[in-house]
Protein backbone atom coordinates (compact mmCIF):
# COMPACT_ATOMS: atom_id res chain seq x y z
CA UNK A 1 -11.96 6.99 20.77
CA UNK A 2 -10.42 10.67 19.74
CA UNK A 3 -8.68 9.38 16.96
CA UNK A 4 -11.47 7.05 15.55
CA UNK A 5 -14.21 10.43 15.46
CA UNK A 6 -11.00 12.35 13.49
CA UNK A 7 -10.54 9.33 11.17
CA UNK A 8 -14.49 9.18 10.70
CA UNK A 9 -14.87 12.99 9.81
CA UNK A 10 -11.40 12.59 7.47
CA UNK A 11 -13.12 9.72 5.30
CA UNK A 12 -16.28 11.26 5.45
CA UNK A 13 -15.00 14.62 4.25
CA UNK A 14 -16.42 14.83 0.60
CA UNK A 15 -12.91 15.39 -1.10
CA UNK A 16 -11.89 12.15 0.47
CA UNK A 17 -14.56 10.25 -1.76
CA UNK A 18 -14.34 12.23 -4.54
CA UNK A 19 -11.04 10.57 -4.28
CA UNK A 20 -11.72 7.42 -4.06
CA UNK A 21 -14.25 7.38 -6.62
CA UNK A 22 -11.74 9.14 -8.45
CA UNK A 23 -9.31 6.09 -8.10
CA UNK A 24 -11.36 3.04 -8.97
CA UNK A 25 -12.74 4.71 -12.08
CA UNK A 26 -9.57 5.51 -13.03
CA UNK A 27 -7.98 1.94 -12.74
CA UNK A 28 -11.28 0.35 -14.60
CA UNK A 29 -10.51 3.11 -17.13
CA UNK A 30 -7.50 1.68 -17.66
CA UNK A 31 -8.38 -1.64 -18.27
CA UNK A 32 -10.22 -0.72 -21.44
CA UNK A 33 -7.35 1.66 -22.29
CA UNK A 34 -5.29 -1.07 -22.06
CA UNK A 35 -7.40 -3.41 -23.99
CA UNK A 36 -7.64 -0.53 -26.41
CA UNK A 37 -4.35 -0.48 -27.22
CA UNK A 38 -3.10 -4.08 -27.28
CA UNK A 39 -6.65 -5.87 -28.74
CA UNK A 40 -7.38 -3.04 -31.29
CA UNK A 41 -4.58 -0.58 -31.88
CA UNK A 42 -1.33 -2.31 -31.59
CA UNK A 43 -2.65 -5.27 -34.67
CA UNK A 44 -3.31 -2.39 -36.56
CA UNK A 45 0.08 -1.25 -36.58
CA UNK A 46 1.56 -4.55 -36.15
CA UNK A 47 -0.56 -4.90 -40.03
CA UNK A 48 1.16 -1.39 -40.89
CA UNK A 49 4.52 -2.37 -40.17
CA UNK A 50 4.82 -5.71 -41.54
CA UNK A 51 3.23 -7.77 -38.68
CA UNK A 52 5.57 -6.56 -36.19
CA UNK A 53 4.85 -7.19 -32.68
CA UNK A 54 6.11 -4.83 -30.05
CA UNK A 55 5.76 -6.82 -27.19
CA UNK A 56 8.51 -9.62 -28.24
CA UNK A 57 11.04 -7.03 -28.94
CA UNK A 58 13.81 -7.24 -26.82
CA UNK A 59 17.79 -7.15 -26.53
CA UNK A 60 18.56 -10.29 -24.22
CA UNK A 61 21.55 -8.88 -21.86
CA UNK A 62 22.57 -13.14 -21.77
CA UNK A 63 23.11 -15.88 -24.86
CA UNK A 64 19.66 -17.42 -25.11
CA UNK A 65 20.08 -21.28 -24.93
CA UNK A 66 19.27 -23.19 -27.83
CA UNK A 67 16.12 -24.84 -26.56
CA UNK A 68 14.25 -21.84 -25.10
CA UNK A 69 11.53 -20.08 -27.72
CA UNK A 70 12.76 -15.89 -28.24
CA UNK A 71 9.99 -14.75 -26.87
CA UNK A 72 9.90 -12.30 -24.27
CA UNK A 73 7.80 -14.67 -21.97
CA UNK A 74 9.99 -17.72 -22.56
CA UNK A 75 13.31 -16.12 -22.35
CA UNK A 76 12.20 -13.89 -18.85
CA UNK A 77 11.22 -17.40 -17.27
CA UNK A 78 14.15 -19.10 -18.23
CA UNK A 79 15.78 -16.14 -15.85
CA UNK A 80 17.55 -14.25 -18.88
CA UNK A 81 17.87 -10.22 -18.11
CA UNK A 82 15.83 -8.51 -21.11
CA UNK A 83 15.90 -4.87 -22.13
CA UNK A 84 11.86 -4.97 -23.08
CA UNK A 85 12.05 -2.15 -25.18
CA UNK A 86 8.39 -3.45 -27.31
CA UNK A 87 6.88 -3.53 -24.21
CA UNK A 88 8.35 -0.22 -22.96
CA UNK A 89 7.03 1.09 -26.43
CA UNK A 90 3.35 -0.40 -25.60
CA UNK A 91 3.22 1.41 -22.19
CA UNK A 92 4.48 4.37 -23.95
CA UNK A 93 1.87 4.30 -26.37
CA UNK A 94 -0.91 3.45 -23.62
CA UNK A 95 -0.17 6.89 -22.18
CA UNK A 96 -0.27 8.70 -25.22
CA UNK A 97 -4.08 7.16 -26.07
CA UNK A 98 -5.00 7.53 -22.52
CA UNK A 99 -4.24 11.26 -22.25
CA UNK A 100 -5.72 11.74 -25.16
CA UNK A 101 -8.74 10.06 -24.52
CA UNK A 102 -8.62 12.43 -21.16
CA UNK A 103 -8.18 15.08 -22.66
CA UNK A 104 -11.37 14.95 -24.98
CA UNK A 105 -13.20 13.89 -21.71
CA UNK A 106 -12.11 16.76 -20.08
CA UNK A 107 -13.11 18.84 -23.10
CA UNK A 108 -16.54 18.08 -23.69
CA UNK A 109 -17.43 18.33 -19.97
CA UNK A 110 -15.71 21.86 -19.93
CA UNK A 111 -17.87 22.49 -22.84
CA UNK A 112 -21.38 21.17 -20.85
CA UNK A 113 -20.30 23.24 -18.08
CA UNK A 114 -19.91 26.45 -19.92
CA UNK A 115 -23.44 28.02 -18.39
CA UNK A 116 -25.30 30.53 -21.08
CA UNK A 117 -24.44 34.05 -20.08
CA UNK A 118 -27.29 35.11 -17.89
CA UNK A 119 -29.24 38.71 -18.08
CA UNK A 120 -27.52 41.24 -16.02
CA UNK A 121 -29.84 42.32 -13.33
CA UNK A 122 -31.70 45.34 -14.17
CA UNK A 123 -31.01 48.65 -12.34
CA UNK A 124 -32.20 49.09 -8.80
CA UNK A 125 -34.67 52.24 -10.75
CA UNK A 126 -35.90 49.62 -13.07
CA UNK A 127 -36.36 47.23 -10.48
CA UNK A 128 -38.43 50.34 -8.35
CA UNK A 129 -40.56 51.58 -11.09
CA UNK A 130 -41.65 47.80 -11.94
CA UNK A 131 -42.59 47.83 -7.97
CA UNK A 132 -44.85 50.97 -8.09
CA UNK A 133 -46.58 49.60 -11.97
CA UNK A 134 -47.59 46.55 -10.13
CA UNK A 135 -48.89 48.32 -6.69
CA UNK A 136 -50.67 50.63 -8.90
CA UNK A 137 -52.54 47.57 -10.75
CA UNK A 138 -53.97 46.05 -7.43
C-alpha cells in the first residue's frame, strides 16, 4: 500500500504532468509538422528541382528484379535492402522546420513574458512622510 501512496504523490507531482502534457502535444505537433513538410513543402521543392521526389530515392544494396516497380515501397516489400537516402533527407528536413517552428514559439512567448519594468519602491522616508500627510488629513 506504501508503494501505491509514493506512486500517487510521484504522478501527482505537477512536473510529472507538465510532462505529460508536454509529450502528447508534442507528438500531435508533429503530425502537422510532418504534414507540413511532405503535403506542402516537399511539392514545392519537388516543382523547384524538376519534380524530384525525395522519398523514392534510394541505392538498392540487391539487383531489383525485372517485374518489381523502383519504388521505395515496392522494392522494400519485395525484401530488397535500400539505403533510403530521400527519405533520410525528408526526416532531415522535418527537423530543420520543426526547430524552427520551435524556436519562433519559444520566441514570442519569451517576448509575452517579458513583464514591464515595475516602479522601484519609494524610500522608506517617502513612504513615512506619505503616512503622517494622510493622518494629518483625517
Amino acid at each position: 500500500m506504501r508503494m501505491m501512496s509514493e506512486f500517487k504523490e510521484f504522478a501527482v507531482k505537477g512536473n510529472v504532468v507538465d510532462l505529460a502534457v508536454g509529450v502528447i502535444i508534442g507528438a500531435a505537433f508533429g503530425k502537422i509538422v510532418d504534414s507540413l513538410v511532405a503535403d506542402i513543402i516537399m511539392p514545392i521543392i519537388g516543382k523547384f528541382t524538376g519534380g524530384i521526389d525525395f522519398v523514392n530515392h534510394f541505392i538498392a544494396l540487391a539487383p531489383i528484379p525485372a517485374g518489381i516497380t523502383p519504388t521505395l515501397d515496392a522494392v522494400k516489400k519485395a525484401g530488397i535492402p535500400v539505403i533510403a537516402y530521400g527519405n533520410f533527407i525528408n526526416i532531415v528536413l522535418n527537423f530543420v522546420i520543426l526547430a524552427f517552428v520551435v524556436f519562433l514559439m519559444v520566441k514570442q512567448i519569451n517576448r509575452l513574458r517579458r513583464d514591464t519594468p515595475k516602479a522601484p519602491a519609494p524610500p522608506e522616508d517617502v513612504l513615512l512622510l506619505r503616512e503622517i500627510r494622510d493622518s494629518l488629513k483625517r
